[in-house]
Protein backbone atom coordinates (compact mmCIF):
# COMPACT_ATOMS: atom_id res chain seq x y z
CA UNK A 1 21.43 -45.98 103.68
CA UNK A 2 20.99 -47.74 107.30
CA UNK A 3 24.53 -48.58 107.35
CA UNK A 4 26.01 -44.90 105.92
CA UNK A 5 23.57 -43.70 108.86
CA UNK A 6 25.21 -45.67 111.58
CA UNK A 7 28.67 -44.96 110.33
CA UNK A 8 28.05 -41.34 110.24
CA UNK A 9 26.74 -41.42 113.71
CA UNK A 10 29.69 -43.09 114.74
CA UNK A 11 31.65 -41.00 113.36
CA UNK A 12 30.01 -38.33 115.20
CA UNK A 13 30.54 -39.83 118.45
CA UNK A 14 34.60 -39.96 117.05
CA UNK A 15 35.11 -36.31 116.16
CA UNK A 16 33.11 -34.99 119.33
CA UNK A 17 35.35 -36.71 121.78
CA UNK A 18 38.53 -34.99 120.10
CA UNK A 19 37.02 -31.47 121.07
CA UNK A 20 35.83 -29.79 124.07
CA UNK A 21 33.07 -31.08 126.70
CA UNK A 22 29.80 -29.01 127.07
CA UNK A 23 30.01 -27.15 130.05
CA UNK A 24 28.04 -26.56 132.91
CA UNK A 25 25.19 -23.85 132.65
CA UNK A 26 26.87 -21.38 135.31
CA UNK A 27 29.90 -21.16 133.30
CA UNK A 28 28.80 -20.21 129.74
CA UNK A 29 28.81 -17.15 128.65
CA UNK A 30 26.34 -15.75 126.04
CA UNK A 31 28.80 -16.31 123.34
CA UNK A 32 28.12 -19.88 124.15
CA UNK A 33 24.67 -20.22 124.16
CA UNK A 34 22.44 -21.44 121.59
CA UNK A 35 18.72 -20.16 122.10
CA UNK A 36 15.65 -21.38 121.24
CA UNK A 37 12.34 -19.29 120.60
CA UNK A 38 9.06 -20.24 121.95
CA UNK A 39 5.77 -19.49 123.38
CA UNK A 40 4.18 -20.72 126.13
CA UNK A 41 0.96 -21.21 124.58
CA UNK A 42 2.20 -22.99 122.22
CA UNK A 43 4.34 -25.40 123.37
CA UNK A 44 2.70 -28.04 125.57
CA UNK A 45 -0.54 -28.03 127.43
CA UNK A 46 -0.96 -30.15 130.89
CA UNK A 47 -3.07 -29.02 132.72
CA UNK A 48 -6.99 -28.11 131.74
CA UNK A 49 -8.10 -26.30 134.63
CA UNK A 50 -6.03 -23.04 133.35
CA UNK A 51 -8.25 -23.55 129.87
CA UNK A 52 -10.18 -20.87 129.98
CA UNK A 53 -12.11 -20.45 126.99
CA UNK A 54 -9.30 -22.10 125.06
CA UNK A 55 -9.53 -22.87 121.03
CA UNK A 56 -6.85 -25.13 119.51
CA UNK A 57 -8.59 -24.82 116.61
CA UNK A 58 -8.75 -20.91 116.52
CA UNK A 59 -5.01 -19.44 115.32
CA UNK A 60 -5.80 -16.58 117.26
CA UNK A 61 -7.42 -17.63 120.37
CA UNK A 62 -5.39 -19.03 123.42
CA UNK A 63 -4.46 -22.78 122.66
CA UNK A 64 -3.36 -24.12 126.20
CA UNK A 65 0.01 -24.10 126.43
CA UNK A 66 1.22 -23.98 129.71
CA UNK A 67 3.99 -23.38 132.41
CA UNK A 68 3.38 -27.06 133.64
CA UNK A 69 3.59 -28.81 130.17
CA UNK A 70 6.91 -26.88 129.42
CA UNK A 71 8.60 -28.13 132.18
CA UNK A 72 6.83 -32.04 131.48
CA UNK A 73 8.29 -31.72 127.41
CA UNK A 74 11.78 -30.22 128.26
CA UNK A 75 13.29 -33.10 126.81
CA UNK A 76 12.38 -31.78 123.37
CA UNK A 77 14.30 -29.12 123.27
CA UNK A 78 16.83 -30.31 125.60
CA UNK A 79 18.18 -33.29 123.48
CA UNK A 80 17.95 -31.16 119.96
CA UNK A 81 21.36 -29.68 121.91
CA UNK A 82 19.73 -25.81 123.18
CA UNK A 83 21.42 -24.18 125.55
CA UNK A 84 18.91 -21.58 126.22
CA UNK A 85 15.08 -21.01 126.80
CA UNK A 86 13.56 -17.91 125.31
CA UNK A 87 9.30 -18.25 126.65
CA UNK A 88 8.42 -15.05 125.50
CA UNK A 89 6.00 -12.66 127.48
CA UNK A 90 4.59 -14.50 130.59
CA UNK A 91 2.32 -11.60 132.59
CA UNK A 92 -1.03 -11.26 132.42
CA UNK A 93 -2.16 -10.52 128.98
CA UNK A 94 -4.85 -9.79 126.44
CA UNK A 95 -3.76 -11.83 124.16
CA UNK A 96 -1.87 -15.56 123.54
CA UNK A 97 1.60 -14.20 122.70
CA UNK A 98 1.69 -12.18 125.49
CA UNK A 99 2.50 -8.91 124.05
CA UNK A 100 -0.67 -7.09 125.40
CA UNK A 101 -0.05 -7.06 128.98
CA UNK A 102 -2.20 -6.05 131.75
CA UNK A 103 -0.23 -6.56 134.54
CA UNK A 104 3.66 -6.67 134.68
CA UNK A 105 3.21 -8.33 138.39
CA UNK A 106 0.80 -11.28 137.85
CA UNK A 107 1.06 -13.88 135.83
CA UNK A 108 -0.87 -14.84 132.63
CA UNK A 109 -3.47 -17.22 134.47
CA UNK A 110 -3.95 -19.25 131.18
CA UNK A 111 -0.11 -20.46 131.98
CA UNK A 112 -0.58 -21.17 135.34
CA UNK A 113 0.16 -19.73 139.07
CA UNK A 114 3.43 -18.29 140.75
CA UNK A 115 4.26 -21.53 141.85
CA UNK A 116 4.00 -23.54 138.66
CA UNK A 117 6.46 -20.67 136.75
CA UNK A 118 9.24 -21.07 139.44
CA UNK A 119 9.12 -25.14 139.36
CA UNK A 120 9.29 -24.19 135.58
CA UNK A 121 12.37 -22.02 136.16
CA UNK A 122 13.90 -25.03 138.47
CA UNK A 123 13.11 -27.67 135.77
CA UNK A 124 15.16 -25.33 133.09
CA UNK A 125 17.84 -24.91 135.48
CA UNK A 126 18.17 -28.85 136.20
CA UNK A 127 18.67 -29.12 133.22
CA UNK A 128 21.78 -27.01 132.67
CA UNK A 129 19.53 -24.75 130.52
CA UNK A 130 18.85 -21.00 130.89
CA UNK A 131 15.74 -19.00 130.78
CA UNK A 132 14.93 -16.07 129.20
CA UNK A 133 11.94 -14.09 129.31
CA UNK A 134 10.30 -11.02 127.18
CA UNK A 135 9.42 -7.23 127.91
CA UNK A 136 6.45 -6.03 125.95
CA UNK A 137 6.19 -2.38 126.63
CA UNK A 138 5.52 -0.80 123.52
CA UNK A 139 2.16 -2.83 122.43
CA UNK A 140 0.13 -3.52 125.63
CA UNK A 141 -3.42 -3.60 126.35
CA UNK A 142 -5.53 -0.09 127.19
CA UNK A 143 -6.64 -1.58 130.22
CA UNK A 144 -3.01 -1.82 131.57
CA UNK A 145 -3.23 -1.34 135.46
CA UNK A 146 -0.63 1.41 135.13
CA UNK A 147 -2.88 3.44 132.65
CA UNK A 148 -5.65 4.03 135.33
CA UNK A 149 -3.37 5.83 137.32
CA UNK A 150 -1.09 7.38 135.51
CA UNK A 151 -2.47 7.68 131.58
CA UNK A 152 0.58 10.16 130.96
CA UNK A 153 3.20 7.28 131.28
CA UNK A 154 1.42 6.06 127.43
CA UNK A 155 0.61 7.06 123.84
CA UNK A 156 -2.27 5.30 122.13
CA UNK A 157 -1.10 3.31 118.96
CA UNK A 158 -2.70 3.21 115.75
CA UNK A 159 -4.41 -0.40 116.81
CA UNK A 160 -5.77 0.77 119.68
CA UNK A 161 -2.53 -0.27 122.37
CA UNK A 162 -0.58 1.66 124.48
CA UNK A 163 3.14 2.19 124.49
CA UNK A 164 5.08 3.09 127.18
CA UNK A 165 6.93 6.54 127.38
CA UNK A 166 9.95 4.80 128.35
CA UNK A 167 12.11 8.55 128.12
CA UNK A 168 9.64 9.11 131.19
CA UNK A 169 12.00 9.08 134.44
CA UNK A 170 8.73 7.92 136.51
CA UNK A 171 8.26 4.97 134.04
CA UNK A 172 11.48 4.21 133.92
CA UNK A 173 11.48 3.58 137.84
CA UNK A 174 8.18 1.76 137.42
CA UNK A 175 9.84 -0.79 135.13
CA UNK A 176 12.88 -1.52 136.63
CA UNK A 177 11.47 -1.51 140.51
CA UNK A 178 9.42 -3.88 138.66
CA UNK A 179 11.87 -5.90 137.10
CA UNK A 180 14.15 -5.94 139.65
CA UNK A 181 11.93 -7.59 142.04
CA UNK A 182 10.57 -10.22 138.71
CA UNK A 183 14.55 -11.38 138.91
CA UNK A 184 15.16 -11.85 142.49
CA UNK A 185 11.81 -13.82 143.03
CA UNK A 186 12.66 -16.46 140.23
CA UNK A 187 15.95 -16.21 139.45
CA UNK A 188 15.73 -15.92 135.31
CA UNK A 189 18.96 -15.50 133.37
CA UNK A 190 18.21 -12.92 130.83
CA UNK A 191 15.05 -11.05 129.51
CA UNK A 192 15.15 -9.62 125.91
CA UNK A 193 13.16 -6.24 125.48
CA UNK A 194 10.57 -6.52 122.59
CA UNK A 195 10.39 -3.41 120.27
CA UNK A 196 13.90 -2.73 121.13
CA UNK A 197 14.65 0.17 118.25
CA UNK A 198 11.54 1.70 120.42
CA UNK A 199 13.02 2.63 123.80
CA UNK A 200 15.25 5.23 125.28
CA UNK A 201 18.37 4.14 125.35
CA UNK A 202 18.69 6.18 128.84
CA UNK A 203 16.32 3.62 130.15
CA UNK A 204 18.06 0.60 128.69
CA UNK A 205 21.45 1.58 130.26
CA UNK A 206 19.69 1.70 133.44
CA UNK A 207 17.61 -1.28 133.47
CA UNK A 208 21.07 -3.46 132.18
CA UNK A 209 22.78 -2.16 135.53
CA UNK A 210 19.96 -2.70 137.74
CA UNK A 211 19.28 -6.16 136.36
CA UNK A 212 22.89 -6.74 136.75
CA UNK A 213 23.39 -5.98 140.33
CA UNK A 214 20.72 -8.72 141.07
CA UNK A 215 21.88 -11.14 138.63
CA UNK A 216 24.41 -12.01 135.92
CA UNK A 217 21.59 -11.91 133.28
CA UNK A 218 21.62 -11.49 129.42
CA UNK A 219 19.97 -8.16 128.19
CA UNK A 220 18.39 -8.93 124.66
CA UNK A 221 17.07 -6.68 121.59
CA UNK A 222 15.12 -8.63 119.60
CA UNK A 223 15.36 -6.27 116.47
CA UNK A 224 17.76 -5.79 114.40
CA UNK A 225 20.43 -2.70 115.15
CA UNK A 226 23.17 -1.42 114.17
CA UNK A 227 24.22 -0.43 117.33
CA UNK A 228 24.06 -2.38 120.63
CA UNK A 229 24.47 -0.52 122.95
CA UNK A 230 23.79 -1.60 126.63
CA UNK A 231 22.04 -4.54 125.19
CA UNK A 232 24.39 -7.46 125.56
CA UNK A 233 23.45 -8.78 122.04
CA UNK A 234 20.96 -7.53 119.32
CA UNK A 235 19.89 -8.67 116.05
CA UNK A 236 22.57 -8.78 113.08
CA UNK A 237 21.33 -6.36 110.95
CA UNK A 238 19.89 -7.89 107.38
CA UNK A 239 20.67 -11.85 108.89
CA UNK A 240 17.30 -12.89 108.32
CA UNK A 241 16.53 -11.29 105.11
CA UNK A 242 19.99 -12.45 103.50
CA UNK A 243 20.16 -15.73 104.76
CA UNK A 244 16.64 -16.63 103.91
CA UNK A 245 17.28 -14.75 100.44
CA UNK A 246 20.36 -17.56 99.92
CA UNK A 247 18.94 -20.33 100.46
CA UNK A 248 14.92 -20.20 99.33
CA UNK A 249 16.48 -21.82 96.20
CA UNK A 250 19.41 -22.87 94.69
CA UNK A 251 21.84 -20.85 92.19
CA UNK A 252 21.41 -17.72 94.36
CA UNK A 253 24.17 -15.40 94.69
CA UNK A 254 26.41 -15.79 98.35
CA UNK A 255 27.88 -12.61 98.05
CA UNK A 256 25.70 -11.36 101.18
CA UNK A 257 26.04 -13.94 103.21
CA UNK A 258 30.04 -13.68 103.09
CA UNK A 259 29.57 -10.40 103.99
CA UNK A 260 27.27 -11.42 106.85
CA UNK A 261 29.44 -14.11 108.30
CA UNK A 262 32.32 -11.94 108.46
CA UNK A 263 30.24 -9.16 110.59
CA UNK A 264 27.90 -11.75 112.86
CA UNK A 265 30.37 -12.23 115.53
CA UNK A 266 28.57 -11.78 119.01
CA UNK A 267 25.62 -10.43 117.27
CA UNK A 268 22.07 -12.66 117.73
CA UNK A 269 22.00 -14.85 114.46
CA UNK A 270 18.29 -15.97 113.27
CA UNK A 271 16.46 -16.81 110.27
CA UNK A 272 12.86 -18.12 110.80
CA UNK A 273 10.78 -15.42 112.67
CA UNK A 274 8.05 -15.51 115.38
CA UNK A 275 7.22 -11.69 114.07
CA UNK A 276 5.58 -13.00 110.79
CA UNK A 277 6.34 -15.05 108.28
CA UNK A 278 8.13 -18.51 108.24
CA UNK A 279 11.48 -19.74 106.29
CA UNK A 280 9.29 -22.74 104.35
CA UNK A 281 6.64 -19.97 103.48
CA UNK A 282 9.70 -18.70 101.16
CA UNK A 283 10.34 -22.23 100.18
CA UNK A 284 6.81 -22.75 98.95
CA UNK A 285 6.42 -19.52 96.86
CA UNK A 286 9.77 -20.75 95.02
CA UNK A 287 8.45 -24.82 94.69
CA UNK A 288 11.21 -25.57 96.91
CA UNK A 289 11.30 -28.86 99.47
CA UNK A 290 11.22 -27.58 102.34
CA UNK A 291 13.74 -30.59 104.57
CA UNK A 292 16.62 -29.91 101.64
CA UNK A 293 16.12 -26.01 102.02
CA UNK A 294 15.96 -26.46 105.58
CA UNK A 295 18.95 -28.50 105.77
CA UNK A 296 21.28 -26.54 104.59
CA UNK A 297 20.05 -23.21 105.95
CA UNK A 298 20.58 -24.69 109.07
CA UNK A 299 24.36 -25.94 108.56
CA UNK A 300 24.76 -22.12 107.93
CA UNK A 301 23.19 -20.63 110.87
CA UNK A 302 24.80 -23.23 113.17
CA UNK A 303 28.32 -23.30 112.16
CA UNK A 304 28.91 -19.53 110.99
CA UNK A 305 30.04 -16.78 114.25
CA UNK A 306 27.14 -15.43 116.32
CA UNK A 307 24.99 -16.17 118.59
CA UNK A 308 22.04 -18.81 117.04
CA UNK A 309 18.44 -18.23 117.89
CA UNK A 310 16.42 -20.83 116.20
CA UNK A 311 12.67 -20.49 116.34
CA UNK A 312 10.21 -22.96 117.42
CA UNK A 313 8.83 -25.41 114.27
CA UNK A 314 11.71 -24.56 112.50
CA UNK A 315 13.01 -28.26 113.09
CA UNK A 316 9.54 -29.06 111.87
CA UNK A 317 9.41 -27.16 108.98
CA UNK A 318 6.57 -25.35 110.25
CA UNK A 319 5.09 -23.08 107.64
CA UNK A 320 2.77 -19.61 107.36
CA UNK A 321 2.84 -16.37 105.69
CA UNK A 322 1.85 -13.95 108.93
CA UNK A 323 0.43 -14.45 112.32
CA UNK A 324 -1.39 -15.76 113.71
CA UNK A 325 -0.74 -18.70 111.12
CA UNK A 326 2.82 -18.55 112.17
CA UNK A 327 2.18 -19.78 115.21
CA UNK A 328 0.90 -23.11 115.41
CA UNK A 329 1.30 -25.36 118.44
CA UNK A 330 4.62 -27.27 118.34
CA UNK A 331 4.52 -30.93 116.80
CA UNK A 332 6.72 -32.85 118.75
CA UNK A 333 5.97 -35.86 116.77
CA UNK A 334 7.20 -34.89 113.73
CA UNK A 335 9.30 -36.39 111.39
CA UNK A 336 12.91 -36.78 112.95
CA UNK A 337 15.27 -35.91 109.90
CA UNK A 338 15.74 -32.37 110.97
CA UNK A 339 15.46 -32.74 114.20
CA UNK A 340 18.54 -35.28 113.68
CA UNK A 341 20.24 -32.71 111.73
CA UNK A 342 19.47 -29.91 114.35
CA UNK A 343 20.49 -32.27 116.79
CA UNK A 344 24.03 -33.35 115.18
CA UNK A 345 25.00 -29.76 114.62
CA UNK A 346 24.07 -28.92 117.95
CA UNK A 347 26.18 -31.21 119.19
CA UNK A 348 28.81 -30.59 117.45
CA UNK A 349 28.71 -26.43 118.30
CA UNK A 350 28.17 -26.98 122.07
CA UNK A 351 31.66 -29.46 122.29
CA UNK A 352 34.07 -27.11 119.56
CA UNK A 353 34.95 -23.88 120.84
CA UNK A 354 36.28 -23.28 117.31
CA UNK A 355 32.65 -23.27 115.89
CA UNK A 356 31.12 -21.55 118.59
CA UNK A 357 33.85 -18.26 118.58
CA UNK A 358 36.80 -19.31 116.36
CA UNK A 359 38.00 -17.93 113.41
CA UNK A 360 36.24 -17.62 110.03
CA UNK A 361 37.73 -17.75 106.52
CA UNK A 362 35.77 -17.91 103.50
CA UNK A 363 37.54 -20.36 101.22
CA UNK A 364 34.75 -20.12 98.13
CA UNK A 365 31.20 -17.94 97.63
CA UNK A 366 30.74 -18.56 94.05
CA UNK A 367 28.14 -20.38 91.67
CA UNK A 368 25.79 -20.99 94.49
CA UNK A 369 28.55 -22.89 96.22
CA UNK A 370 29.95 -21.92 99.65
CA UNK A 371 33.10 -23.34 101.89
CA UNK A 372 34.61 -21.28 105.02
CA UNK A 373 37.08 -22.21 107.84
CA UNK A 374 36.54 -22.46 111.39
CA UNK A 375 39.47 -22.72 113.32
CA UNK A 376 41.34 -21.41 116.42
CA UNK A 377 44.51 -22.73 117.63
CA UNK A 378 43.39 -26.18 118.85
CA UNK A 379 41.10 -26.97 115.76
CA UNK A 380 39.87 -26.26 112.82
CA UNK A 381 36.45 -27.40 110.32
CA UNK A 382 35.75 -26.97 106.86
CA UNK A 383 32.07 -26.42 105.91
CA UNK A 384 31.03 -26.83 102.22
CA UNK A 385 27.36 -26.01 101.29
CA UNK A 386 26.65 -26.74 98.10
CA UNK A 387 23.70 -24.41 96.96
CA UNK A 388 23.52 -25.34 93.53
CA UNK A 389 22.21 -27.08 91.17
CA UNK A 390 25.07 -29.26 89.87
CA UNK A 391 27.69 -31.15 91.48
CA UNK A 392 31.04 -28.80 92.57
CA UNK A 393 34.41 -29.31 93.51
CA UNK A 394 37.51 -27.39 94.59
CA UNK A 395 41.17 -27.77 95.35
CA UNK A 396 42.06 -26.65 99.01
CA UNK A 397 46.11 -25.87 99.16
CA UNK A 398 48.37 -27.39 102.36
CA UNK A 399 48.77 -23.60 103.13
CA UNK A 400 44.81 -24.01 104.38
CA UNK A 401 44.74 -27.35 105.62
CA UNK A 402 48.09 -28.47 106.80
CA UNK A 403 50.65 -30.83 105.51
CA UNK A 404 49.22 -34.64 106.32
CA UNK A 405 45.75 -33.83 107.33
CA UNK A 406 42.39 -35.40 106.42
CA UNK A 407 39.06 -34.29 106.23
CA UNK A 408 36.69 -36.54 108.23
CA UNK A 409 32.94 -35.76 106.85
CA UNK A 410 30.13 -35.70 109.67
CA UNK A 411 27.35 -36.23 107.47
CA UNK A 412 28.32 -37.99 104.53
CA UNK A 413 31.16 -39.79 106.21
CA UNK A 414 33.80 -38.83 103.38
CA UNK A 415 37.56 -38.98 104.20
CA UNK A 416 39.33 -36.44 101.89
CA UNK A 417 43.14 -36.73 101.94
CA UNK A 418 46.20 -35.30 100.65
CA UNK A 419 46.35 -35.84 97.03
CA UNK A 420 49.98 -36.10 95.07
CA UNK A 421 50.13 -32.34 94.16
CA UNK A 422 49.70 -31.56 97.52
CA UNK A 423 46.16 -30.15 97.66
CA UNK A 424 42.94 -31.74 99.27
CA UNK A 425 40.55 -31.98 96.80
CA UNK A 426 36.42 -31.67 97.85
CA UNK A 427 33.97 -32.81 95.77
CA UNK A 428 30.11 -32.77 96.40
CA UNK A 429 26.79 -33.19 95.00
CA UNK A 430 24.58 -30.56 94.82
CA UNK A 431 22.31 -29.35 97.47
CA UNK A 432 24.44 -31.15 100.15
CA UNK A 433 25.98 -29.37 103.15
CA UNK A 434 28.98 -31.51 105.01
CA UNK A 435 31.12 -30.45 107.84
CA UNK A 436 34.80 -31.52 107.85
CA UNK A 437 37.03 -31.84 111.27
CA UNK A 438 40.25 -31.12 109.95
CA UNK A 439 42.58 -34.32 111.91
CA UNK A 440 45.99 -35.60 111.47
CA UNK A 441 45.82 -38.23 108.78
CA UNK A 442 45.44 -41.85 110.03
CA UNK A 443 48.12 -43.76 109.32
CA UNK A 444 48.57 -48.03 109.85
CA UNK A 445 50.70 -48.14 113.28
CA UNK A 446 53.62 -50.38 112.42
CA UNK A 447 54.44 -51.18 115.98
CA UNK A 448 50.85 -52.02 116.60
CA UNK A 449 50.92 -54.43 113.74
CA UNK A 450 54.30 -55.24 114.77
CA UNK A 451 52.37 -56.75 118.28
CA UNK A 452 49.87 -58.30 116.98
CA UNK A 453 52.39 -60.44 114.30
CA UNK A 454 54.10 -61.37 117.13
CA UNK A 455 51.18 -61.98 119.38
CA UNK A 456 49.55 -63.99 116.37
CA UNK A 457 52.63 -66.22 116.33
CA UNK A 458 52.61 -66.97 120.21
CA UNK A 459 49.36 -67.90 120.02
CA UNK A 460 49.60 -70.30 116.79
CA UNK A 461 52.52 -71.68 118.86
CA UNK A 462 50.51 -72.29 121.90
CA UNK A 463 48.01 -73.89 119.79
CA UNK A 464 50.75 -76.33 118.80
CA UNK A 465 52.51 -77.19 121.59
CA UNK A 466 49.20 -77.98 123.00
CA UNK A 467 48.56 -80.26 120.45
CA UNK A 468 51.43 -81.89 120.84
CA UNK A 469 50.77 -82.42 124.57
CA UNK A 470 47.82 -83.79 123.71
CA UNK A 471 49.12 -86.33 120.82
CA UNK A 472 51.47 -86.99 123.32
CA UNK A 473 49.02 -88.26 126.20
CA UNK A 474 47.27 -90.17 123.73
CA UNK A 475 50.48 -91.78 122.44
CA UNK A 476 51.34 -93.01 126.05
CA UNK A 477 47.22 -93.85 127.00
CA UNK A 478 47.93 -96.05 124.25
CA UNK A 479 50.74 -97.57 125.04
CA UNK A 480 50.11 -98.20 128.46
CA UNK A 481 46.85 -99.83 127.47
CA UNK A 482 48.89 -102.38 125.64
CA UNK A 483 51.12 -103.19 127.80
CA UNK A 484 47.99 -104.28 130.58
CA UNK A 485 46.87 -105.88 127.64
CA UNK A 486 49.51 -107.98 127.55
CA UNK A 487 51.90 -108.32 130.54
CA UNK A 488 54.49 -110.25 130.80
């Protein structure tokens, strides 16, 4: 197994220096990104002196997480190949996910100070990562700073939190004056606007231009809609639900996710949620394992079109059913199999252009088993995910693959070629996801061998005419040691 590891990774190393470099930060777009989801809280505490009243032990208390320990633990997320920082809400806030906010203009003092946040900013940025941060404005606290004055801006919700009229012209200024001045202090790269399907889409168009002007910054929904609008990306309608649906088990019908794929270009792409309940929380109600579920429902999200947002804990399988359970502080000593996975795919996305916006043709969605095409007019990659519960194969025709190609596997390091009837012929085990880079096939270089014959000769001839130089000197040493032997 050590050996098929190393020669996988190897391989790895092979098919990513055939495609495109990663690029530099300033010149992706969001097309390019890949995102991941976290919380502040949750995600690394440093320092103590910002622990006020803090309960690691409490699910719904504040845990410690903290602008400081996100930008010590970077690395994490960093080297599992993200592109992209979502922290969620960072103002001042009733509450550990930073929904209920008090104050749009300070920050939450359980993450830390003005200072701290910007060297957390910098830290992302050195990186060649972005930042994004939420909007809460339809669930904040009653004791927002904005109600005292002006209780009209807000309706009361049924939990007791206020939402923001955001139709109101007067709160509409309010926000954006606000936000405007948020982006030119630290210099984020996107926020995404929480409760999306909530707000006037008046105020949306407005707040997109203003942020604009400032900065080139991503404007994100995080719910799912059918129409985006002035958001730059939203939610693919039904992702979640129909990707989780596919793979909680095996044997389930791909129909949906087909139809999916072929609709998820430049839409946001997710399937774990920070909203409520957790991917391996599906897994467990079906008597799944959660790394083989896992594994292959991330070879989906992270080679099919869109725009992947992949929630914190997912590479750990974290599980639970709602919040606050859902949201347990990130183990960054877990197991590394799907980090490795996470990390491979990653990889693989950020250096093929063709995986991150190519084309997509779905070869097979039948029997639990899936294959599509990635391709534009540089590359191409065939991804098989065998969902079910026996082994499959299939016959892919020259009119799909190309005359004299081969199929290099990442993962399982298999080398399909052209077979006599001219078709390349996959075969695979079940539950077992492979990626193939679709190369010319490798063929032995006769002039190569050609040079090294010949070199192999020179050499064995060098080897003998210094032997016979040497047989030589000792045939004369000994000679002219009998002759002073015996002179004349």
């Amino acid at each position: 197994m050590k050996a098929k590891w190393i020669l996988s990774m190897i391989t790895t190393v092979l098919l990513l220096a055939l495609v495109n470099p990663v690029f530099a930060a300033e010149e992706r777009e969001l097309k390019d990104e890949l995102i991941y989801d976290v919380l502040v809280d949750r995600y690394f505490n440093k320092k103590i002196n910002n622990d006020y009243e803090v309960n690691a032990l409490d699910p719904a208390a504040f845990n410690g997480g903290d602008f400081d320990g996100m930008a010590s633990e970077l690395l994490f997320a960093k080297e599992m190949g993200f592109t992209a920082l979502s922290i969620g809400p960072v103002f001042s806030t009733a509450t550990y996910d930073g929904k209920t906010v008090r104050d749009y203009t300070k920050f939450e003092r359980h993450f830390g100070t003005e200072e701290e946040f910007q060297t957390l900013v910098d830290e992302i940025h050195n990186q060649e990562m972005k930042v994004i941060v939420d909007i809460p404005t339809q669930q904040v606290s009653a004791d927002h700073v904005w109600a005292v004055e002006n209780p009209e801006w807000f309706t009361e919700n049924e939990d007791g939190s206020l939402a923001l009229d955001t139709a109101n012209t007067e709160v509409q200024e309010a926000l954006i004056a606000t936000f405007v001045e948020f982006s030119e202090a630290y210099q984020v790269d996107g926020f995404r606007l929480q409760d999306a399907d909530k707000l006037d889409a008046a105020f949306v168009s407005d707040f997109s231009k203003a942020i604009k002007e400032v900065r080139d910054s991503y404007i994100l929904s995080d719910q799912e809609m059918a129409d985006s609008g002035s958001f730059d990306a939203v939610v693919m309608p039904g992702v979640e639900k129909t990707l989780r649906a596919a793979y909680k088990n095996f044997d389930q019908d791909m129909t949906d996710v087909t139809t999916i794929m072929e609709q998820s270009k430049n839409n946001l792409i997710q399937v774990d949620s920070l909203t409520g309940s957790r991917f391996t929380a599906d897994i467990v109600a079906e008597n799944g394992f959660p790394p083989t579920r896992w594994t292959l429902l991330l070879t989906q999200l992270l080679t099919m079109p869109g725009i992947p947002v992949v929630q914190y804990g997912s590479e750990s399988a974290m599980n639970g059913t709602e919040l606050d359970e859902s949201h347990q502080i990130l183990d960054m000593a877990v197991d590394k199999e799907l980090v490795d996975h996470i990390t491979n795919l990653t990889s693989l996305r950020n250096s093929s252009e063709a995986l991150r916006t190519g084309e997509l043709e779905v070869l097979h969605d039948e029997d639990g088993w899936l294959v599509y095409k990635r391709s534009n007019d540089e590359e191409s990659w065939i991804v098989a995910i065998n969902n079910a519960s026996s082994t499959k194969s299939i016959n892919l025709s020259a009119d799909v693959i190309g005359q004299g190609q081969e199929l290099r596997g990442l993962f399982e390091s298999d080398i399909i070629r052209q077979g006599d009837n001219g078709d390349y012929r996959i075969t695979q085990d079940r539950e077992i996801a492979e990626v193939f880079h679709v190369t010319e096939e490798s063929k032995l270089n006769s002039a190569y061998i050609a040079t090294l014959v010949v070199m192999y000769v020179v050499f064995m001839m060098f080897l003998w005419f210094v032997w016979r130089k040497g047989k030589q000197r000792k045939a004369d040493a000994a000679k002219q040691s009998t002759v002073e032997k015996n002179p004349k």
